[in-house]
N, C-alpha and C. Protein backbone atom coordinates (compact mmCIF):
# COMPACT_ATOMS: atom_id res chain seq x y z
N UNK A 1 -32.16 31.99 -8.88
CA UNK A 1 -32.81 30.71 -8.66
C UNK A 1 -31.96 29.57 -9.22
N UNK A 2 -31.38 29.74 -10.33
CA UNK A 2 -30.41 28.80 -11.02
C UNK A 2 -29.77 28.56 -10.10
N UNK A 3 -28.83 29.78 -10.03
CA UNK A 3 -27.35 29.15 -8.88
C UNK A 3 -27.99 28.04 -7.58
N UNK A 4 -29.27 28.89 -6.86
CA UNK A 4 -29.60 28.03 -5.98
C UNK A 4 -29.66 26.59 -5.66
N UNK A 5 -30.44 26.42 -7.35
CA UNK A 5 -30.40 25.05 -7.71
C UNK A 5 -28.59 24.41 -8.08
N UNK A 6 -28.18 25.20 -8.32
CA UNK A 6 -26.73 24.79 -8.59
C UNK A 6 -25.88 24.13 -7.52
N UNK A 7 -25.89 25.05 -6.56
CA UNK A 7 -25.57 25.14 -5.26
C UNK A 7 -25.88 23.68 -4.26
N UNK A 8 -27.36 23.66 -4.87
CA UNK A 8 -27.63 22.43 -3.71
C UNK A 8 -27.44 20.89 -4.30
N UNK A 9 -27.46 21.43 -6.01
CA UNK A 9 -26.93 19.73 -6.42
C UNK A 9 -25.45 19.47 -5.80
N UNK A 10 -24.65 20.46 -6.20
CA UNK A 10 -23.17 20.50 -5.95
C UNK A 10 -23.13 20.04 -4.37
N UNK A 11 -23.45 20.74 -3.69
CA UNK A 11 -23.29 19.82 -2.06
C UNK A 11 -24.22 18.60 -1.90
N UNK A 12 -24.90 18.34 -2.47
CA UNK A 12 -25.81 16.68 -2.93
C UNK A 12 -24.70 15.72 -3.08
N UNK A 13 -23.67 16.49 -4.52
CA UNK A 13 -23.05 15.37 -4.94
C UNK A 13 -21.76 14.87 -4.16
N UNK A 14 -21.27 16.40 -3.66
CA UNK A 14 -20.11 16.08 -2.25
C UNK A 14 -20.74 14.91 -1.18
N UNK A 15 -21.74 15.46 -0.85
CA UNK A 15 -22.51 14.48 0.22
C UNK A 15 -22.30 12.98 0.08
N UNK A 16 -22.66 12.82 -1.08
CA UNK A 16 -22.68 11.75 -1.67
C UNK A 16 -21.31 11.02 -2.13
N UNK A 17 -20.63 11.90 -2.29
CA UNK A 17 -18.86 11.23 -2.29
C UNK A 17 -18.31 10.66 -0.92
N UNK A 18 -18.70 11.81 -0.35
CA UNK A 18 -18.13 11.76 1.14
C UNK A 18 -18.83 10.46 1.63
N UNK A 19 -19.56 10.27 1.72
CA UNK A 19 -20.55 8.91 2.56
C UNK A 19 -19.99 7.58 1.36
N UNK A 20 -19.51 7.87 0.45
CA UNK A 20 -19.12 6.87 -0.55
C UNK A 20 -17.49 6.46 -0.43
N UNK A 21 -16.89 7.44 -0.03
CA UNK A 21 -16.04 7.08 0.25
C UNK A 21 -15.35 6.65 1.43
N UNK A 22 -16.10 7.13 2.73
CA UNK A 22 -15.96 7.16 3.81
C UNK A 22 -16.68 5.71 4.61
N UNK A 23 -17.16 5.16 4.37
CA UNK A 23 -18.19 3.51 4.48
C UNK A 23 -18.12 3.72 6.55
N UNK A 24 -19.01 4.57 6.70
CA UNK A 24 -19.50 5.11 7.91
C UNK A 24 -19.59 3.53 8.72
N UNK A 25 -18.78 3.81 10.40
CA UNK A 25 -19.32 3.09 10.90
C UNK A 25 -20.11 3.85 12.19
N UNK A 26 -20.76 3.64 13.16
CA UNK A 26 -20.62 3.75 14.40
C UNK A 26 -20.04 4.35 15.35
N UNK A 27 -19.84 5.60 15.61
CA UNK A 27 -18.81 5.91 16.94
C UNK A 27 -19.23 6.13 18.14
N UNK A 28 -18.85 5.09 19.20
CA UNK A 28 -19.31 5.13 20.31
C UNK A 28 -18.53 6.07 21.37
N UNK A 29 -17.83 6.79 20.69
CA UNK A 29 -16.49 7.59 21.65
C UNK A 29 -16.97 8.91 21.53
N UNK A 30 -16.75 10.10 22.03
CA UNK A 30 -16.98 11.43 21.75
C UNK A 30 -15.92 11.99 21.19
N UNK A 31 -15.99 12.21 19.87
CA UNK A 31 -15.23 12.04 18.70
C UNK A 31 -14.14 13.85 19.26
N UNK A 32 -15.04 14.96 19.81
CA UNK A 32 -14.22 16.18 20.20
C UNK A 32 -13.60 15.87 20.83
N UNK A 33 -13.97 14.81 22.41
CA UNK A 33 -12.71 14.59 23.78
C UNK A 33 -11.71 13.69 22.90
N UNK A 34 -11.96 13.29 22.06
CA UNK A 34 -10.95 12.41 21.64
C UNK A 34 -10.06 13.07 20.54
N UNK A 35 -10.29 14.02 19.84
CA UNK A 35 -9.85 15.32 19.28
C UNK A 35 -8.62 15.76 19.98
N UNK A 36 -9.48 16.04 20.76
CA UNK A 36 -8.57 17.37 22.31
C UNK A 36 -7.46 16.66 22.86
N UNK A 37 -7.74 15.38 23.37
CA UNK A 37 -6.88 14.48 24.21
C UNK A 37 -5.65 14.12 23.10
N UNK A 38 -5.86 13.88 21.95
CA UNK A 38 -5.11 13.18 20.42
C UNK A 38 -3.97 14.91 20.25
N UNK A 39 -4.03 15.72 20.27
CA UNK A 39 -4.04 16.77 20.23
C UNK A 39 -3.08 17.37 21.72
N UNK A 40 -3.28 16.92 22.23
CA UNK A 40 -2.77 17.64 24.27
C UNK A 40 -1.67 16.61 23.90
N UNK A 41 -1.79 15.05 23.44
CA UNK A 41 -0.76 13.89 23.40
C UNK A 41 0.41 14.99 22.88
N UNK A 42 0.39 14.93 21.75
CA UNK A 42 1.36 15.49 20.27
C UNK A 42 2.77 14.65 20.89
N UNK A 43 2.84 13.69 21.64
CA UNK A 43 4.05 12.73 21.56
C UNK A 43 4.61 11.88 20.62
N UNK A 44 3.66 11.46 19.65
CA UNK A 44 4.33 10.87 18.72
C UNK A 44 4.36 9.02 19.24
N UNK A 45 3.67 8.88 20.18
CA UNK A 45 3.45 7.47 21.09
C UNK A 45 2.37 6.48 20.35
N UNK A 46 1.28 7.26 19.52
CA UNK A 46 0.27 6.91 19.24
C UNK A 46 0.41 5.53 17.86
N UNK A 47 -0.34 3.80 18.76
CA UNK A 47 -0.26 2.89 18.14
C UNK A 47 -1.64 3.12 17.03
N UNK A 48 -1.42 2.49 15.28
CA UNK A 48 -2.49 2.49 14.72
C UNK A 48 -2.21 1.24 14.14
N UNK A 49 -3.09 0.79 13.23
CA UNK A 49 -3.28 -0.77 12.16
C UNK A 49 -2.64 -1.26 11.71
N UNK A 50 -1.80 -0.11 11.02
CA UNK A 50 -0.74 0.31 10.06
C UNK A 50 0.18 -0.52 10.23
N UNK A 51 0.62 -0.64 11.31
CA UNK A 51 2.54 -1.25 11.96
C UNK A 51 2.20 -2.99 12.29
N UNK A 52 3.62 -2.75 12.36
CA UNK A 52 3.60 -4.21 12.88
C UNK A 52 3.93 -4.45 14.54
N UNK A 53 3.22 -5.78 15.06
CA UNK A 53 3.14 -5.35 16.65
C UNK A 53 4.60 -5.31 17.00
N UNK A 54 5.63 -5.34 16.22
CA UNK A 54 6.84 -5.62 17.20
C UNK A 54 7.63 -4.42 16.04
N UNK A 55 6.92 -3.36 15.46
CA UNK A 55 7.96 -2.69 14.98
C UNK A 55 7.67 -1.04 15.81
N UNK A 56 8.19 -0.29 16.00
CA UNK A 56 8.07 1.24 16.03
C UNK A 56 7.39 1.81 15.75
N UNK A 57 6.19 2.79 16.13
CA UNK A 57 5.82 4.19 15.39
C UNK A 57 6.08 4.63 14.90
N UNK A 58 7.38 5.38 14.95
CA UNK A 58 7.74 5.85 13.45
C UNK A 58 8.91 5.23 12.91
N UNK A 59 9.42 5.57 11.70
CA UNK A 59 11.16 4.94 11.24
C UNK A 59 11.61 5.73 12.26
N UNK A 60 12.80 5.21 11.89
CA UNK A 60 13.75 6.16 13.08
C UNK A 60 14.64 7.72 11.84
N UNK A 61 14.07 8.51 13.10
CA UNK A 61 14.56 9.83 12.25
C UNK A 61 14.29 10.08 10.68
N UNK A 62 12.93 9.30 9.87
CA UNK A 62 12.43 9.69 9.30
C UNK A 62 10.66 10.84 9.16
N UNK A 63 11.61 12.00 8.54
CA UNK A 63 10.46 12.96 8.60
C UNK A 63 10.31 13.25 7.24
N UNK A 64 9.27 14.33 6.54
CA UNK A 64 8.94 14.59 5.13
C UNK A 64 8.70 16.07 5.77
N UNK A 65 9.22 17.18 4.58
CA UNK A 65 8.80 18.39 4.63
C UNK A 65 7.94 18.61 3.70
N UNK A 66 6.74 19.54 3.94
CA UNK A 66 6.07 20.12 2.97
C UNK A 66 5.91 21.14 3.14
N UNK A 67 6.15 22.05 2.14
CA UNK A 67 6.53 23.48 1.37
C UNK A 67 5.73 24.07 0.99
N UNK A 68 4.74 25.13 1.77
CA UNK A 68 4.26 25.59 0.50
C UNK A 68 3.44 27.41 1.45
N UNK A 69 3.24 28.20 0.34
CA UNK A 69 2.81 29.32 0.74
C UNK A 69 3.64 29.79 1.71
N UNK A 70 5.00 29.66 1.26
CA UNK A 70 6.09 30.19 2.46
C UNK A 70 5.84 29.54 4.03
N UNK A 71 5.15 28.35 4.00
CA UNK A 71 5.37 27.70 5.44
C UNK A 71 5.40 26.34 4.83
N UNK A 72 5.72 26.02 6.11
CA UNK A 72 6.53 24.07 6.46
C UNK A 72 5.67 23.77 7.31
N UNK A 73 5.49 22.04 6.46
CA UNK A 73 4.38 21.05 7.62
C UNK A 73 6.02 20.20 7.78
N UNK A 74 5.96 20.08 8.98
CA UNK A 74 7.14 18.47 9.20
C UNK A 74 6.01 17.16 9.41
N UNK A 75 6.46 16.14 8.71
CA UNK A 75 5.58 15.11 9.20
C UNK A 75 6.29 13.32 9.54
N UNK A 76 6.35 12.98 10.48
CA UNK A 76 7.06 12.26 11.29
C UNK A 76 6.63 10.95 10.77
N UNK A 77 7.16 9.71 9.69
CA UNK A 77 6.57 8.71 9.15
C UNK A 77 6.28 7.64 9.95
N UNK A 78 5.09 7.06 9.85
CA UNK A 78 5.88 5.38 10.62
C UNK A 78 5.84 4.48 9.50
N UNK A 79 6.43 3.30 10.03
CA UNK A 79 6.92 2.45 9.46
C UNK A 79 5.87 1.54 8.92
N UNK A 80 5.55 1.16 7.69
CA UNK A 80 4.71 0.57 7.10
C UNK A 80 5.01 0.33 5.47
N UNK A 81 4.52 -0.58 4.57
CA UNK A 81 5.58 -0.64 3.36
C UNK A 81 4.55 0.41 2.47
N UNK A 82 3.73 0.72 3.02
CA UNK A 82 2.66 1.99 2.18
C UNK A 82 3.68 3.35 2.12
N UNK A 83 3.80 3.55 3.64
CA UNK A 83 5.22 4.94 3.79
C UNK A 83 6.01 4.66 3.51
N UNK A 84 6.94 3.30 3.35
CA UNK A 84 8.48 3.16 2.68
C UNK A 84 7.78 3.66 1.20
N UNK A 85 6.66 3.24 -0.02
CA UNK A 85 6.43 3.34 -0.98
C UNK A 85 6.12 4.83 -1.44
N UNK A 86 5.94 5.36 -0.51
CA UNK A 86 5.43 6.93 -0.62
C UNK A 86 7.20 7.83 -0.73
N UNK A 87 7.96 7.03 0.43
CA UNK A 87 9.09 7.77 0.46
C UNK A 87 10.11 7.45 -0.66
N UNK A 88 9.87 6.48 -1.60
CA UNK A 88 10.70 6.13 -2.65
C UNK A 88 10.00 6.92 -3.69
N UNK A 89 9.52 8.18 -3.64
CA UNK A 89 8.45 8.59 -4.87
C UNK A 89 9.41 9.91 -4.93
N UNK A 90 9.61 10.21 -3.20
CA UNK A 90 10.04 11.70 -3.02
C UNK A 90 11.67 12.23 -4.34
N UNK A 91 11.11 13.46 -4.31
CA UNK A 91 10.43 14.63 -3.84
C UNK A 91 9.26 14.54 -4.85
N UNK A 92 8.38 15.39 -4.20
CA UNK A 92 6.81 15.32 -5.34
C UNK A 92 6.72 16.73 -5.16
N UNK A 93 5.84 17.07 -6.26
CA UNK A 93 4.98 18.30 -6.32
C UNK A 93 3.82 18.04 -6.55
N UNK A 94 2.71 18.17 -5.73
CA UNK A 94 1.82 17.80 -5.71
C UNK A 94 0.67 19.07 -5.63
N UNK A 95 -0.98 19.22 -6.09
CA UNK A 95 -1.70 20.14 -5.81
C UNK A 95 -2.81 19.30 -5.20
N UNK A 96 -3.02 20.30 -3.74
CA UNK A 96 -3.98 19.77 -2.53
C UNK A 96 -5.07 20.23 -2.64
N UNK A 97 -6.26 20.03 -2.60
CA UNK A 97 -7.98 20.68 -2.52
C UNK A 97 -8.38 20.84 -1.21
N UNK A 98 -9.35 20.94 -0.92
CA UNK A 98 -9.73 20.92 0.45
C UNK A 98 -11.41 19.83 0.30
N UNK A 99 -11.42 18.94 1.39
CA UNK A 99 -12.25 17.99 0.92
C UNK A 99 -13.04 18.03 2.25
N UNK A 100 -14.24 17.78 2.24
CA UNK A 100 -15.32 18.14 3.28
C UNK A 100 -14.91 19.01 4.62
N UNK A 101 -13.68 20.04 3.86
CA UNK A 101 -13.64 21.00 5.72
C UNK A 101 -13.08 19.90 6.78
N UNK A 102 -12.49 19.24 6.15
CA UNK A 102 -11.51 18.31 7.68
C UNK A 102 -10.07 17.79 6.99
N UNK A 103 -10.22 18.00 5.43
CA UNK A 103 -8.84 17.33 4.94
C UNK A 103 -8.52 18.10 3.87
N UNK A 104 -7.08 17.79 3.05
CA UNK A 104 -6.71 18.14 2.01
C UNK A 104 -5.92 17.05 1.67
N UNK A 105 -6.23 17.04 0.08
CA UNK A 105 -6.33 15.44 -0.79
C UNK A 105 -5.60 15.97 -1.89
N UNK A 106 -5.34 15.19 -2.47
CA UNK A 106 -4.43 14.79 -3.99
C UNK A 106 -4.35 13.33 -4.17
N UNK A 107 -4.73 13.08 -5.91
CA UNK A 107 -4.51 12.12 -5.90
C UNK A 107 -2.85 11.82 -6.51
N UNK A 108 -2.28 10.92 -6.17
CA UNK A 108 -0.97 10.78 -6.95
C UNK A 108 -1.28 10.15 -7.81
N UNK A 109 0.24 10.55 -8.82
CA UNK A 109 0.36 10.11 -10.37
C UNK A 109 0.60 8.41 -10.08
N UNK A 110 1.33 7.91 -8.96
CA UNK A 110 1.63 6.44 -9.28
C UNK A 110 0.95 5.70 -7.48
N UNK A 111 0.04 5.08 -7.51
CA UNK A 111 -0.65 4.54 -6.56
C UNK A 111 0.31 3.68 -5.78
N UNK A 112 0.17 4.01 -4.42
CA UNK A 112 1.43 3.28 -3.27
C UNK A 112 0.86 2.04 -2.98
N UNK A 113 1.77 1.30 -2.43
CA UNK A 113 1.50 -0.60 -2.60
C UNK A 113 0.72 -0.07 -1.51
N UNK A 114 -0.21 -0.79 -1.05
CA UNK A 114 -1.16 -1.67 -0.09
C UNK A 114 -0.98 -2.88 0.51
N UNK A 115 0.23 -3.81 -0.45
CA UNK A 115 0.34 -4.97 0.23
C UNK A 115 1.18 -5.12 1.41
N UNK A 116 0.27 -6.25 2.32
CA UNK A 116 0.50 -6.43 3.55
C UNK A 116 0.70 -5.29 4.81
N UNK A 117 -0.60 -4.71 4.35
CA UNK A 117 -0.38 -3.49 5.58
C UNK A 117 -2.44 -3.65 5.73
N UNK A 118 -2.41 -3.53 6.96
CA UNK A 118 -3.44 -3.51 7.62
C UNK A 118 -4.43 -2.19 7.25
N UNK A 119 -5.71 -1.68 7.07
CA UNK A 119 -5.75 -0.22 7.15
C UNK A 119 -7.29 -0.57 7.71
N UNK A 120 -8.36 0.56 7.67
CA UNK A 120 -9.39 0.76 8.81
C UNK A 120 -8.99 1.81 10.34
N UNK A 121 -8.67 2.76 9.82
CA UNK A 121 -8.49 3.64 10.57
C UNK A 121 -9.09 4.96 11.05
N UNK A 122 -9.63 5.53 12.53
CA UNK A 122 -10.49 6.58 12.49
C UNK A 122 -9.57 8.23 12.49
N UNK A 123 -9.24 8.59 11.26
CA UNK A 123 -8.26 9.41 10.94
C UNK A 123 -8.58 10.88 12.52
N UNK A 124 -7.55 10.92 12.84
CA UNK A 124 -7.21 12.60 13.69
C UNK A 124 -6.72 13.43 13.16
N UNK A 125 -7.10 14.96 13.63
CA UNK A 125 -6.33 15.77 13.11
C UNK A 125 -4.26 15.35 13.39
N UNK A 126 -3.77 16.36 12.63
CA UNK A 126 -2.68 16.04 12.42
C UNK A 126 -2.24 14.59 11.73
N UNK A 127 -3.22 13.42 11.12
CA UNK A 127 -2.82 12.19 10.38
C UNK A 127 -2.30 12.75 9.07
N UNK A 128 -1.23 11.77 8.26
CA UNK A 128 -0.65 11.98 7.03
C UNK A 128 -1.11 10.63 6.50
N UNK A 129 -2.16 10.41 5.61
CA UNK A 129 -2.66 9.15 5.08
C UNK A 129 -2.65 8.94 3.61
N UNK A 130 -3.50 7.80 3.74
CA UNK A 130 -3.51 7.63 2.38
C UNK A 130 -4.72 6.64 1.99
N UNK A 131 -5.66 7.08 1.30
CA UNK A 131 -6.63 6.68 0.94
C UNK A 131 -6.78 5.56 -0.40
N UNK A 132 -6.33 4.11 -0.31
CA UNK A 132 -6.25 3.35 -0.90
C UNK A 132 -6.92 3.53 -2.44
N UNK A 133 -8.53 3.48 -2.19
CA UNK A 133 -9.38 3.00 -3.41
C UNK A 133 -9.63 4.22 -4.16
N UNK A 134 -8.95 5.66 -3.84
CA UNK A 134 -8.90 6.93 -4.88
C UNK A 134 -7.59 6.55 -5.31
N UNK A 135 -6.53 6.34 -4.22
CA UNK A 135 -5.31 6.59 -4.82
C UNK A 135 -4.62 7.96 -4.80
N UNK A 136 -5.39 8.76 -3.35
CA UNK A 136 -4.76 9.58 -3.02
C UNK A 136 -4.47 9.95 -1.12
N UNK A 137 -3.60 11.18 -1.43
CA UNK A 137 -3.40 11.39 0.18
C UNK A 137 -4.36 12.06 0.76
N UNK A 138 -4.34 12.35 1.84
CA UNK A 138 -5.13 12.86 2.63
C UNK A 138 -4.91 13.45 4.10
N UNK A 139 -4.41 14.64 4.65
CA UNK A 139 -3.92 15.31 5.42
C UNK A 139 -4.87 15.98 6.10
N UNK A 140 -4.93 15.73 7.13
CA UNK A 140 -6.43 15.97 8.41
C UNK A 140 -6.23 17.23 9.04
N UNK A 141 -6.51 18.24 8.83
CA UNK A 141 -6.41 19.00 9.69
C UNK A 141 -7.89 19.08 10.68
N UNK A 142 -8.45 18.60 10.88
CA UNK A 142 -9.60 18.33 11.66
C UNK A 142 -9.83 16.28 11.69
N UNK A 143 -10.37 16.05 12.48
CA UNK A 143 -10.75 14.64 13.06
C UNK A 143 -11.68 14.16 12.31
N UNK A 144 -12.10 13.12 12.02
CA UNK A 144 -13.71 12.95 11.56
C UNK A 144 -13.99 11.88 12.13
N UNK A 145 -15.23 11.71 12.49
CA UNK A 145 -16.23 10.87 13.60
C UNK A 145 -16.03 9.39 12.99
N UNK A 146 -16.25 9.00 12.26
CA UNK A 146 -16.55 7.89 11.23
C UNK A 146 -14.72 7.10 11.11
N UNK A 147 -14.47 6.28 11.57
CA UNK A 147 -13.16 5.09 10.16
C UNK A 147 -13.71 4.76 9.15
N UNK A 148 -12.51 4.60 8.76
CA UNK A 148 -12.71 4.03 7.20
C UNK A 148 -11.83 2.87 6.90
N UNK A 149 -12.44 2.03 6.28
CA UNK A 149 -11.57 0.77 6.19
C UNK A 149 -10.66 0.47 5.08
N UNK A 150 -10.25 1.95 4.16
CA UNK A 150 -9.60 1.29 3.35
C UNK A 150 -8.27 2.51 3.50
N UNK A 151 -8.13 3.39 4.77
CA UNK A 151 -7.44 4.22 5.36
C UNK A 151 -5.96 3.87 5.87
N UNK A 152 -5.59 4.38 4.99
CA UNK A 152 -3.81 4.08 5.55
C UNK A 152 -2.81 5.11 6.25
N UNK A 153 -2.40 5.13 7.63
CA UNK A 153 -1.88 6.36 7.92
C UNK A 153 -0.77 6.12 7.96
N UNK A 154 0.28 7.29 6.84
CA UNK A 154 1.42 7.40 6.69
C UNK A 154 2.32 8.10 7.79
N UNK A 155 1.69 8.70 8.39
CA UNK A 155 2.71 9.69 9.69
C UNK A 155 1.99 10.38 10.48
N UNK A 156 2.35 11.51 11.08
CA UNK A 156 1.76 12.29 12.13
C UNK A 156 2.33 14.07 12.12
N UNK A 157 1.39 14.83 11.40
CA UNK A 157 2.33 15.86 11.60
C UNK A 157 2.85 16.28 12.95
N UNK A 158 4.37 16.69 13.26
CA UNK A 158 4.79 16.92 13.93
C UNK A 158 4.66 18.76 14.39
N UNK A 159 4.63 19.72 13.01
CA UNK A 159 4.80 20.88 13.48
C UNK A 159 4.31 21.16 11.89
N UNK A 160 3.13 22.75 12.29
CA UNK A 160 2.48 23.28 11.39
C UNK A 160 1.50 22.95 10.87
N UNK A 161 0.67 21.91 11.44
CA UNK A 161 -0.87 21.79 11.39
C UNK A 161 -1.77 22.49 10.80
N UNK A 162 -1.88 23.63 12.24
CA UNK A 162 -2.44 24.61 12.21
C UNK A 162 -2.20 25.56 10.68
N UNK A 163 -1.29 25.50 9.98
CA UNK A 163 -1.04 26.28 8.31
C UNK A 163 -1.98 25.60 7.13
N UNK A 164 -2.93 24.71 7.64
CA UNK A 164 -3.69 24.14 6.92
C UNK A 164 -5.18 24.47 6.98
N UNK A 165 -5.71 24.97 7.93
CA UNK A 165 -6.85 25.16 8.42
C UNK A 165 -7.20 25.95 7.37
N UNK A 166 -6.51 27.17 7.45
CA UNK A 166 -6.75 28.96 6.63
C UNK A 166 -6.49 28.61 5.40
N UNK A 167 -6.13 27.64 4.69
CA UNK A 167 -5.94 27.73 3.35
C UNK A 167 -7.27 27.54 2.51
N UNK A 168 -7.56 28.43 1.53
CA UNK A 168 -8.96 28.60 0.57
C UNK A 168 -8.71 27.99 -0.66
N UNK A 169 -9.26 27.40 -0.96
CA UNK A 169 -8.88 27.05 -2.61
C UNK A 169 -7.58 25.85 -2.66
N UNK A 170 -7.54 25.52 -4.07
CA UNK A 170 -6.15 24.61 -4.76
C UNK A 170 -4.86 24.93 -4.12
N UNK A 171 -3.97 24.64 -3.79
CA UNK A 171 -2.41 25.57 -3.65
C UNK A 171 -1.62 24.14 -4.02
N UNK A 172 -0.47 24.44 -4.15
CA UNK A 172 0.95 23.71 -4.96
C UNK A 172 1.66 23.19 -3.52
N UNK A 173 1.96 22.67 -3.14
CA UNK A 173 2.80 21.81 -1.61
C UNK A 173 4.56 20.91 -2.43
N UNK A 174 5.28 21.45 -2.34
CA UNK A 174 6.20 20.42 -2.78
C UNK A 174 6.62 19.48 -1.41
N UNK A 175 7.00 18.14 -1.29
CA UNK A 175 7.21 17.18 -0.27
C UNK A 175 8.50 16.78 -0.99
N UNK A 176 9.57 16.60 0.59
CA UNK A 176 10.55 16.03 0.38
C UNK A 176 10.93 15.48 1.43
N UNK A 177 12.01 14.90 1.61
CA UNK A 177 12.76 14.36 2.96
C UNK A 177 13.38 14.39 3.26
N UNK A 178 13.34 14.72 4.37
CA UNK A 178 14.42 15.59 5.51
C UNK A 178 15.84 14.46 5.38
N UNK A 179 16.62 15.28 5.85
CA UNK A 179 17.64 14.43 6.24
C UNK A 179 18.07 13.94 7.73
């Protein structure tokens, strides 16, 4: 009976993070076709908040590897002074959680600028972000229905997504950058 009660505060209080951190709006789109379609793209074409209207999707020929459990995420940056600030940190070792079954989070030791970058973004699977007001990242392996307005997306994984889904528990990820 304890645990029971244990059990249901503990997903109370997730509940309650998640809707706290997430400042729910409205989605008038069907958040799966838009999943599927985001997903069938995997071009790397995709405009977000982030950029500036007259700069690129991504840097040019900048990618980040992450390491871990004997597999590689590649993740393709764009250009924004949040991702230049992330890429002046590299290499990191960082430990990821798994956060409501759609992401895996860490917070970093030194919080990336925010200034002059746009954010309010409805994160997709495969996004490499960054969640301003924790002060950590946030790596989608699933979509979520809801934006968030204080959402910054750093890149797009390019290859190994899918090595995120199956992971249980804490694990160690080292990030670096490609050459």
């Amino acid at each position: 009976m304890k645990k029971t009660v244990q059990l249901i505060l503990l997903s109370l209080i997730v509940s309650s993070m998640f809707l706290t951190a997430c400042n729910s709006r409205t989605n008038e789109e069907n958040t799966s076709s838009e999943e599927n379609s985001a997903d069938e793209s995997n071009n790397g074409d995709r405009q977000d908040s982030t950029l500036d209207n007259e700069g690129a999707d991504a840097m040019e020929d900048t990618s980040i590897k992450l390491t871990f459990n004997n597999e590689e995420v590649i993740v393709n940056m764009y250009d924004n002074p949040t991702s230049r600030d992330f890429l002046a940190q590299l290499p990191l070792t960082i430990t990821l959680e798994d956060y409501v079954g759609k992401e895996k989070i860490s917070i970093l030791q030194k919080r990336l600028s925010t200034d002059n970058v746009q954010s309010g973004n409805q994160p997709k699977k495969g996004d490499f972000a960054y969640y301003s007001p924790w002060g950590n990242l946030a790596i989608f392996y699933k979509g979520l229905a809801d934006a968030t307005n204080d959402l910054i997306i750093l890149g797009k994984i390019e290859s190994g997504k899918e090595n995120f889904e199956s992971i249980q528990g804490d694990f160690t990820v080292t990030i670096e950058k490609m050459d």
